[in-house]
N, C-alpha and C. Protein backbone atom coordinates (compact mmCIF):
# COMPACT_ATOMS: atom_id res chain seq x y z
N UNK A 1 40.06 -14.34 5.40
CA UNK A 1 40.38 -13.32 6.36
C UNK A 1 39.70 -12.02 5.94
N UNK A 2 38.85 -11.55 7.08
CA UNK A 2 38.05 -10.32 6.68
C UNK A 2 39.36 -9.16 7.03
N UNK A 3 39.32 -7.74 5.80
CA UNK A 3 39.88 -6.91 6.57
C UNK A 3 39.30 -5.98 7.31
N UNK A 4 40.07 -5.32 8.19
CA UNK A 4 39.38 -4.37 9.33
C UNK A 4 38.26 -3.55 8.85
N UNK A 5 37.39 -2.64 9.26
CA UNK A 5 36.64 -1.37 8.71
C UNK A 5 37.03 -0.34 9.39
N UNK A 6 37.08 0.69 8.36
CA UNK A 6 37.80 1.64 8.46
C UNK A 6 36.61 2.66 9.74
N UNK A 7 37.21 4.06 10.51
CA UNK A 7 36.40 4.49 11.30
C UNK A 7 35.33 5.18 10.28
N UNK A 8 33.83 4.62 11.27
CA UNK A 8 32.52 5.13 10.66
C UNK A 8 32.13 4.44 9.18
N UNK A 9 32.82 3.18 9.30
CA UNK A 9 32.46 2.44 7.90
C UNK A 9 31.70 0.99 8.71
N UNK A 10 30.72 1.46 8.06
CA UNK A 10 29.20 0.22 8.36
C UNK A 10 29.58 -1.24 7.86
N UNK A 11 29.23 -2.57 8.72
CA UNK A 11 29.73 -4.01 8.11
C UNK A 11 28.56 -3.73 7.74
N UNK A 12 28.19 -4.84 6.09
CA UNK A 12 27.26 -4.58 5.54
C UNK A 12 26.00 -5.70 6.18
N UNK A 13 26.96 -6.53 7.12
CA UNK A 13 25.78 -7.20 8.20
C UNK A 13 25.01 -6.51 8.79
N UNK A 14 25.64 -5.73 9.32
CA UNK A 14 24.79 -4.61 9.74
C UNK A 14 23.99 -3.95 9.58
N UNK A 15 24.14 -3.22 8.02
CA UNK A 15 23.17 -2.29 7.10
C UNK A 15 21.86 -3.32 7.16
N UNK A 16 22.33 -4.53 6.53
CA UNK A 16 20.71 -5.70 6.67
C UNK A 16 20.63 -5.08 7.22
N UNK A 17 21.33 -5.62 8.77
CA UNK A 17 19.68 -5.60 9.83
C UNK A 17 19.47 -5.03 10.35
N UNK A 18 20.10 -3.23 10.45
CA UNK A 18 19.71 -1.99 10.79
C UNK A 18 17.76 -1.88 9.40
N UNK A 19 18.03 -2.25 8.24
CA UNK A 19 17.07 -2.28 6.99
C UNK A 19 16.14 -3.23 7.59
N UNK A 20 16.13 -4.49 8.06
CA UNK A 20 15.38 -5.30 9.06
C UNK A 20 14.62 -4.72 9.60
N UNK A 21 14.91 -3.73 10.69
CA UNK A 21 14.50 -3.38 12.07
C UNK A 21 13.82 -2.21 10.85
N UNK A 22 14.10 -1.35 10.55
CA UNK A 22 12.91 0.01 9.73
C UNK A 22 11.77 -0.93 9.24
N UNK A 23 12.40 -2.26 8.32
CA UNK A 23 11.38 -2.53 7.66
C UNK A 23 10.38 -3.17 8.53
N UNK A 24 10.65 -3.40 9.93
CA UNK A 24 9.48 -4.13 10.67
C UNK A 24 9.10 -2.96 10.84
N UNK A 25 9.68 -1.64 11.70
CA UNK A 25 8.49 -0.59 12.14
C UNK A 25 7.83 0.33 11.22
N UNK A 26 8.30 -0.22 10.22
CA UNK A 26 7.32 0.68 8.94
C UNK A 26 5.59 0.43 9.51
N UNK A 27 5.34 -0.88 9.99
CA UNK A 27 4.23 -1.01 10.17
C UNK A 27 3.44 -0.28 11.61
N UNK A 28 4.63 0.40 11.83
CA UNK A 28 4.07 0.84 13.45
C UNK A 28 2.68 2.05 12.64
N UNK A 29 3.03 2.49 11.09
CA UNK A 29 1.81 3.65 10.92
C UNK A 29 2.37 5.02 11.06
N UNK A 30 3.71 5.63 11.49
CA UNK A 30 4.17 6.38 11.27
C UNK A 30 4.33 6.95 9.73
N UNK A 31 4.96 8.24 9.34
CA UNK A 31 4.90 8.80 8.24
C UNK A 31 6.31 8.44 7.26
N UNK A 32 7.01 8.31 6.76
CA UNK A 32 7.72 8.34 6.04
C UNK A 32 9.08 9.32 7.01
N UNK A 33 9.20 10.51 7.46
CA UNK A 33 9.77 11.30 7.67
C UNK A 33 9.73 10.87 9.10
N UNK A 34 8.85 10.62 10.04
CA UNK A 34 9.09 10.36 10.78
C UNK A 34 9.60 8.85 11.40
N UNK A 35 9.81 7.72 10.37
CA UNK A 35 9.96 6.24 10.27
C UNK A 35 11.77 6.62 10.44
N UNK A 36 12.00 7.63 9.20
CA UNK A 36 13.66 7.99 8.96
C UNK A 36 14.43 8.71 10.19
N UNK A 37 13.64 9.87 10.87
CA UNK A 37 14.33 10.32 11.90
C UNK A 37 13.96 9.32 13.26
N UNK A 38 13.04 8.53 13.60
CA UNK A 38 13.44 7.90 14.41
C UNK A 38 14.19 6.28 14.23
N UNK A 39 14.04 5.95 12.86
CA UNK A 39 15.31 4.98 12.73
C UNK A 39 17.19 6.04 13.51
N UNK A 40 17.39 7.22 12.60
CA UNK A 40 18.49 7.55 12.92
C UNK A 40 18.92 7.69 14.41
N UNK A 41 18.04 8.21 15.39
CA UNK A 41 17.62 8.54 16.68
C UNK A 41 18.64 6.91 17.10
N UNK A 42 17.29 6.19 16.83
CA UNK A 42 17.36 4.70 17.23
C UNK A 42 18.60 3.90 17.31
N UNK A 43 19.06 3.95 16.00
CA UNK A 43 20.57 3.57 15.68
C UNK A 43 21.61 4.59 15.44
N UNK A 44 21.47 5.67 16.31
CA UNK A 44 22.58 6.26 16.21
C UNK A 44 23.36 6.15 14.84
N UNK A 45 22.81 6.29 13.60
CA UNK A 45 23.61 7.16 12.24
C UNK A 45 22.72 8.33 11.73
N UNK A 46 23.66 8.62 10.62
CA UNK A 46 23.37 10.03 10.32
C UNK A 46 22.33 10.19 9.58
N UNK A 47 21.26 10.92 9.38
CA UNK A 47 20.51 11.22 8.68
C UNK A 47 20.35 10.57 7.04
N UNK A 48 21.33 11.14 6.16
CA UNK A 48 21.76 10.27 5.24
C UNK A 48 21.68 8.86 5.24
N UNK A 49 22.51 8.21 5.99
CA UNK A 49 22.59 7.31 6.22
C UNK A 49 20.91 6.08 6.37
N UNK A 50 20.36 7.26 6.96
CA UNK A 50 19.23 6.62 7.62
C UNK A 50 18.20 6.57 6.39
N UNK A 51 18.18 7.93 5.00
CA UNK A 51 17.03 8.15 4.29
C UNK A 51 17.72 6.84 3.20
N UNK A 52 19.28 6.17 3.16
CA UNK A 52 19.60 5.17 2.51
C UNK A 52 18.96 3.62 2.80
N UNK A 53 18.83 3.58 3.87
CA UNK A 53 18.29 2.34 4.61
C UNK A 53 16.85 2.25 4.16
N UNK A 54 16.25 3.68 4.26
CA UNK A 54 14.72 3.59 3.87
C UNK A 54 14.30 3.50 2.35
N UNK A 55 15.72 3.65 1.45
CA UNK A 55 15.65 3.67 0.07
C UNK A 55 15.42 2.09 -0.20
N UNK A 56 16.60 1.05 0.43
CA UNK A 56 16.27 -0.05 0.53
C UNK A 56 15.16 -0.56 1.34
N UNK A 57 14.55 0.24 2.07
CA UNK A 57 13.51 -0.35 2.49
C UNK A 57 11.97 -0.21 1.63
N UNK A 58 12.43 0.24 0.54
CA UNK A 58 11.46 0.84 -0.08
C UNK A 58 11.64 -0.08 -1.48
N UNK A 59 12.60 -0.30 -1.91
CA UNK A 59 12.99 -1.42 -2.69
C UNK A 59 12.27 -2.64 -2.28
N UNK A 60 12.32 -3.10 -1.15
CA UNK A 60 11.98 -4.18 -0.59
C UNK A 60 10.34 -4.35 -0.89
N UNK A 61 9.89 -3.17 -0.60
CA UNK A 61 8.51 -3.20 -0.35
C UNK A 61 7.87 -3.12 -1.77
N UNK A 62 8.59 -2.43 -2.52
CA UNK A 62 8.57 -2.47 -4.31
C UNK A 62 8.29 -4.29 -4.57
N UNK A 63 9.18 -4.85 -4.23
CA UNK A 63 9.54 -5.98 -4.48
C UNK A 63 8.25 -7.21 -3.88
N UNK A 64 7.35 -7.27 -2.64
CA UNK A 64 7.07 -7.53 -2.17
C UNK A 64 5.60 -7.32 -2.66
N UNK A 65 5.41 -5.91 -3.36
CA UNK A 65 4.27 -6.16 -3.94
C UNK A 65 4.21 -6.36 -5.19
N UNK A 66 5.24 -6.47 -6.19
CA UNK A 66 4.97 -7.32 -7.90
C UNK A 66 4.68 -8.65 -7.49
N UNK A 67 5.30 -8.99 -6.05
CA UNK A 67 5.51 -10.32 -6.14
C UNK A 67 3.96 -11.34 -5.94
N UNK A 68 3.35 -10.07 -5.09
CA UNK A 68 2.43 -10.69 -4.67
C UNK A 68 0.94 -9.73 -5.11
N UNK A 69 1.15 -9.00 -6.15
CA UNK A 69 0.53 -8.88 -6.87
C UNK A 69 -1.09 -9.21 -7.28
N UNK A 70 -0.54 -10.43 -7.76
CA UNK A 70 -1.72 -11.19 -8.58
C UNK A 70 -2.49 -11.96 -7.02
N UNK A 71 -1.92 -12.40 -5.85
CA UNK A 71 -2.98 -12.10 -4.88
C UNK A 71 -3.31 -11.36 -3.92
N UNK A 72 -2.88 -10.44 -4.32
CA UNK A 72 -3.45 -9.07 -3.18
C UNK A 72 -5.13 -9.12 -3.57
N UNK A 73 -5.88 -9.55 -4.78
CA UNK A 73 -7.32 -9.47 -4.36
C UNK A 73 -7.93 -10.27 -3.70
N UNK A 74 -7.25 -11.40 -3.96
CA UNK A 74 -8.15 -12.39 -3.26
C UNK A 74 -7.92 -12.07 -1.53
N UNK A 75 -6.69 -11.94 -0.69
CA UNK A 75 -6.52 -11.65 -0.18
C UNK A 75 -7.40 -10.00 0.52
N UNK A 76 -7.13 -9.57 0.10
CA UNK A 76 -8.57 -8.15 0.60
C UNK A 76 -9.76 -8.66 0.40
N UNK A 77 -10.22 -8.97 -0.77
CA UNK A 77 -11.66 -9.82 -0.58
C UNK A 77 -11.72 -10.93 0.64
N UNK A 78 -10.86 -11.22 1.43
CA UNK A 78 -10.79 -12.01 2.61
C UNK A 78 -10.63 -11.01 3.85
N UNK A 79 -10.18 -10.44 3.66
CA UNK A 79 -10.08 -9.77 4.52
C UNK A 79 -11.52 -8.98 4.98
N UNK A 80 -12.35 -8.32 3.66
CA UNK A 80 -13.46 -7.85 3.57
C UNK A 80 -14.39 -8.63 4.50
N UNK A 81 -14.13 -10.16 3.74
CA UNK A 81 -15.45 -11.10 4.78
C UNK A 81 -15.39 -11.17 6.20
N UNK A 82 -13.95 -11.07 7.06
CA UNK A 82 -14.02 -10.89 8.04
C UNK A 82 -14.38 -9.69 8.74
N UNK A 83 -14.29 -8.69 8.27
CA UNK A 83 -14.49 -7.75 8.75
C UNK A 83 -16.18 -6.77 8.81
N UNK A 84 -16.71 -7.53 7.19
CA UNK A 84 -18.50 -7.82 7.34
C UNK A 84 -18.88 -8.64 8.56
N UNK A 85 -18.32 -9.89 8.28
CA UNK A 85 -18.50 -10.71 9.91
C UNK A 85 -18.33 -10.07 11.22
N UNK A 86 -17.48 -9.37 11.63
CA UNK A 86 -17.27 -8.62 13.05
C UNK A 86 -18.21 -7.67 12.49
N UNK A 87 -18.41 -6.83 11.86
CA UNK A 87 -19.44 -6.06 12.31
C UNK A 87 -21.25 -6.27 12.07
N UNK A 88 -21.43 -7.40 11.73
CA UNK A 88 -22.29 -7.82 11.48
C UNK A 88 -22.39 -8.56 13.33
N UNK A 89 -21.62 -9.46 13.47
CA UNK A 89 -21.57 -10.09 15.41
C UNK A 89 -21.67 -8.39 16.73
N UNK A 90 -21.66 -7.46 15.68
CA UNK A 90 -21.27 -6.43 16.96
C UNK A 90 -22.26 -5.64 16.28
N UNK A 91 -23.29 -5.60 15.81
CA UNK A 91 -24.25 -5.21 15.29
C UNK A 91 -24.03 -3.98 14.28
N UNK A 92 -23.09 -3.88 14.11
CA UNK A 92 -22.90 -2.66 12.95
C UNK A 92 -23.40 -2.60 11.65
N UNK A 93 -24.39 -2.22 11.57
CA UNK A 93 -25.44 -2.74 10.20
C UNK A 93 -24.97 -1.93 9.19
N UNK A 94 -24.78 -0.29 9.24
CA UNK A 94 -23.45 0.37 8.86
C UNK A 94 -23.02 0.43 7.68
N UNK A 95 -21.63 -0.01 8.80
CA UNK A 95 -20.29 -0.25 8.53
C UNK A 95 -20.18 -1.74 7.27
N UNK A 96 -21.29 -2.56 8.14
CA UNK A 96 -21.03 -3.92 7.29
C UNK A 96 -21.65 -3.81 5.72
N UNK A 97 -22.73 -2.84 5.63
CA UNK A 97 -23.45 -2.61 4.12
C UNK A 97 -22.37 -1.69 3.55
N UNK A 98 -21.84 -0.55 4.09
CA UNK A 98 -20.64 0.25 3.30
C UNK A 98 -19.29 -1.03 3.00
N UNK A 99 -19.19 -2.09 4.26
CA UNK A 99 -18.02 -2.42 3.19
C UNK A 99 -18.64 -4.01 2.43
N UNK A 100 -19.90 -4.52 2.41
CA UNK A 100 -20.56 -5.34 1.45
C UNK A 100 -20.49 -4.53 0.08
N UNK A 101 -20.35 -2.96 -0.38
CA UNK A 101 -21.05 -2.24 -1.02
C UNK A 101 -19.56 -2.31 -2.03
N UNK A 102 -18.37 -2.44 -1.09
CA UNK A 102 -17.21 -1.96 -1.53
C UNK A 102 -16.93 -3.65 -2.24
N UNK A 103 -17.17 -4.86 -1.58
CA UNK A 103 -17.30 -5.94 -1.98
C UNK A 103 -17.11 -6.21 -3.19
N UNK A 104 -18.74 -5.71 -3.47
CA UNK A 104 -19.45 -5.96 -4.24
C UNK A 104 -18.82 -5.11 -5.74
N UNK A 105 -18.35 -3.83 -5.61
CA UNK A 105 -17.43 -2.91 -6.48
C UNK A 105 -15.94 -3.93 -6.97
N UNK A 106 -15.94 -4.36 -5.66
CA UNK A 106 -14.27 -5.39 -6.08
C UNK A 106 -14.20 -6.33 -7.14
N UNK A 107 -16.14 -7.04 -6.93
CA UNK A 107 -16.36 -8.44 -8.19
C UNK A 107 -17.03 -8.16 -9.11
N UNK A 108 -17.10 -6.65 -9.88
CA UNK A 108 -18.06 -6.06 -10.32
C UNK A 108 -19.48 -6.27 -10.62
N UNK A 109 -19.78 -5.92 -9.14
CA UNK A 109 -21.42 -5.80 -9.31
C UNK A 109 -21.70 -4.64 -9.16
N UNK A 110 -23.02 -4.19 -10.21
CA UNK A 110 -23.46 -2.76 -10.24
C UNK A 110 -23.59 -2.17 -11.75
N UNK A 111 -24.06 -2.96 -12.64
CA UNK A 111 -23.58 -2.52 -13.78
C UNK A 111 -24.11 -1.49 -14.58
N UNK A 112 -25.02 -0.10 -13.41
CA UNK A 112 -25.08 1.13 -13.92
C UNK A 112 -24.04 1.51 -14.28
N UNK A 113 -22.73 1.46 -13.82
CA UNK A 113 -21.71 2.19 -14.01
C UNK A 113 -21.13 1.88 -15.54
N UNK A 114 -21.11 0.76 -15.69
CA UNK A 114 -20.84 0.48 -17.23
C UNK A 114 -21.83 0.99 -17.93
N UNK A 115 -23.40 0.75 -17.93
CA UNK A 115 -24.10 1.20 -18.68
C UNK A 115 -24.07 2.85 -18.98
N UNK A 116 -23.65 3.74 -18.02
CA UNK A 116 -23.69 5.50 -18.35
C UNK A 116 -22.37 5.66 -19.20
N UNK A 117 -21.92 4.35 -19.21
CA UNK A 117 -20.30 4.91 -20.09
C UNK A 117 -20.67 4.88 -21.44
N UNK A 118 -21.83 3.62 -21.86
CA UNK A 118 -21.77 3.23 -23.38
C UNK A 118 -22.52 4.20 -23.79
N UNK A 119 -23.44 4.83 -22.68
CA UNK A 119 -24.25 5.99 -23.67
C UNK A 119 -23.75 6.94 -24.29
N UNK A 120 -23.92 7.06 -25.38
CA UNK A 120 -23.13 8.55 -26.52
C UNK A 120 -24.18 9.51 -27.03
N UNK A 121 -24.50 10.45 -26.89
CA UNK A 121 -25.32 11.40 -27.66
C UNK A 121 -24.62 12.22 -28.23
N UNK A 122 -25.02 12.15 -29.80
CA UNK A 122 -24.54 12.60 -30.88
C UNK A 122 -25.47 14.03 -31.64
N UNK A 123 -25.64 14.77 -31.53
CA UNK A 123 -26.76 15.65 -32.04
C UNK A 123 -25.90 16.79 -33.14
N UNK A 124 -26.54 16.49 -33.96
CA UNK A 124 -25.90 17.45 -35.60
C UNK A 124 -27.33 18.36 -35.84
N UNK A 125 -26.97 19.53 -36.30
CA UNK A 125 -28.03 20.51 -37.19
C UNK A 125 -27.62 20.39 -38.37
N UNK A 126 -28.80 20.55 -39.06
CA UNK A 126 -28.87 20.66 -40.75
C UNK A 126 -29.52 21.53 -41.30
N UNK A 127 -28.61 22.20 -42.17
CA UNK A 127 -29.93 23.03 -42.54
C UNK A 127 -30.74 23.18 -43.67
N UNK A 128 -32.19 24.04 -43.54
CA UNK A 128 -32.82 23.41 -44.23
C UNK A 128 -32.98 23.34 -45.22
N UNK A 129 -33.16 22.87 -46.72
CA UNK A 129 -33.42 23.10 -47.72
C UNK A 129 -34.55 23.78 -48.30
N UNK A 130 -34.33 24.66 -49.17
CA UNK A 130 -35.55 25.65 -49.46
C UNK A 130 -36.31 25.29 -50.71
C-alpha cells in the first residue's frame, strides 16, 4: 500500500519522466538556461525544481559518456567518412579537404607537429680564456 503525497510533493515516477522528457530535448540545441526555463514553463514546476531535473540530467549525460568513452573515436571517425562522402557527391571540394585534414589529425598524420616539439636549442657563453 502506497501512502498518499503530500500537497506539491512530486511521485518520484514522475521526476523520471519529467528527467526523460529534458533529457530528450537537450538535443533540440538550446542553451543550458534556456533547456531549464522552458522545461519549467513546460511542466509547470518551479524553477528549482526544474535546475534539479537538469542536475540529473547532467548526471546522466556524465554517465553516458565514461561509458562510451573508449568508442566515441571510432564512432566520429565514422561519422567523418560520411560526411567527406556528402560533400565530396555535392561537390564540396572545401569542406571535404578541411574535414579529410581533421581526419587525418584524429589518426595522427602529420608528423611536423611532433618533430618542432623534439627540437631543443641550448646556447651557453663562455668566457674566454686569456
Amino acid at each position: 500500500m502506497t501512502l498518499p503525497l503530500k500537497k506539491n510533493q512530486f511521485n518520484p515516477e514522475d521526476r523520471e519522466q519529467r528527467c526523460r522528457r529534458l533529457y530528450r530535448k537537450q538535443q533540440s540545441g538550446l542553451t543550458c538556461r534556456a533547456l531549464v526555463f522552458e522545461h519549467m514553463e513546460c511542466e509547470s514546476i518551479s524553477l528549482a525544481t526544474a535546475w534539479r531535473d537538469w542536475d540529473q540530467v547532467k548526471a546522466w549525460n556524465d554517465e553516458d559518456f565514461s561509458s562510451n568513452r573508449e568508442h566515441l573515436v571510432a564512432r566520429l571517425n565514422a561519422m567523418r567518412f560520411r560526411a567527406i562522402n556528402m560533400a565530396l557527391k555535392k561537390g564540396q571540394l572545401q569542406s571535404a579537404a578541411q574535414m579529410m585534414d581533421s581526419l587525418g589529425k584524429a589518426v595522427g598524420e602529420g608528423t611536423e607537429f611532433t618533430t618542432q616539439e623534439d627540437v631543443k636549442l641550448n646556447i651557453s657563453i663562455e668566457k674566454q680564456a686569456d
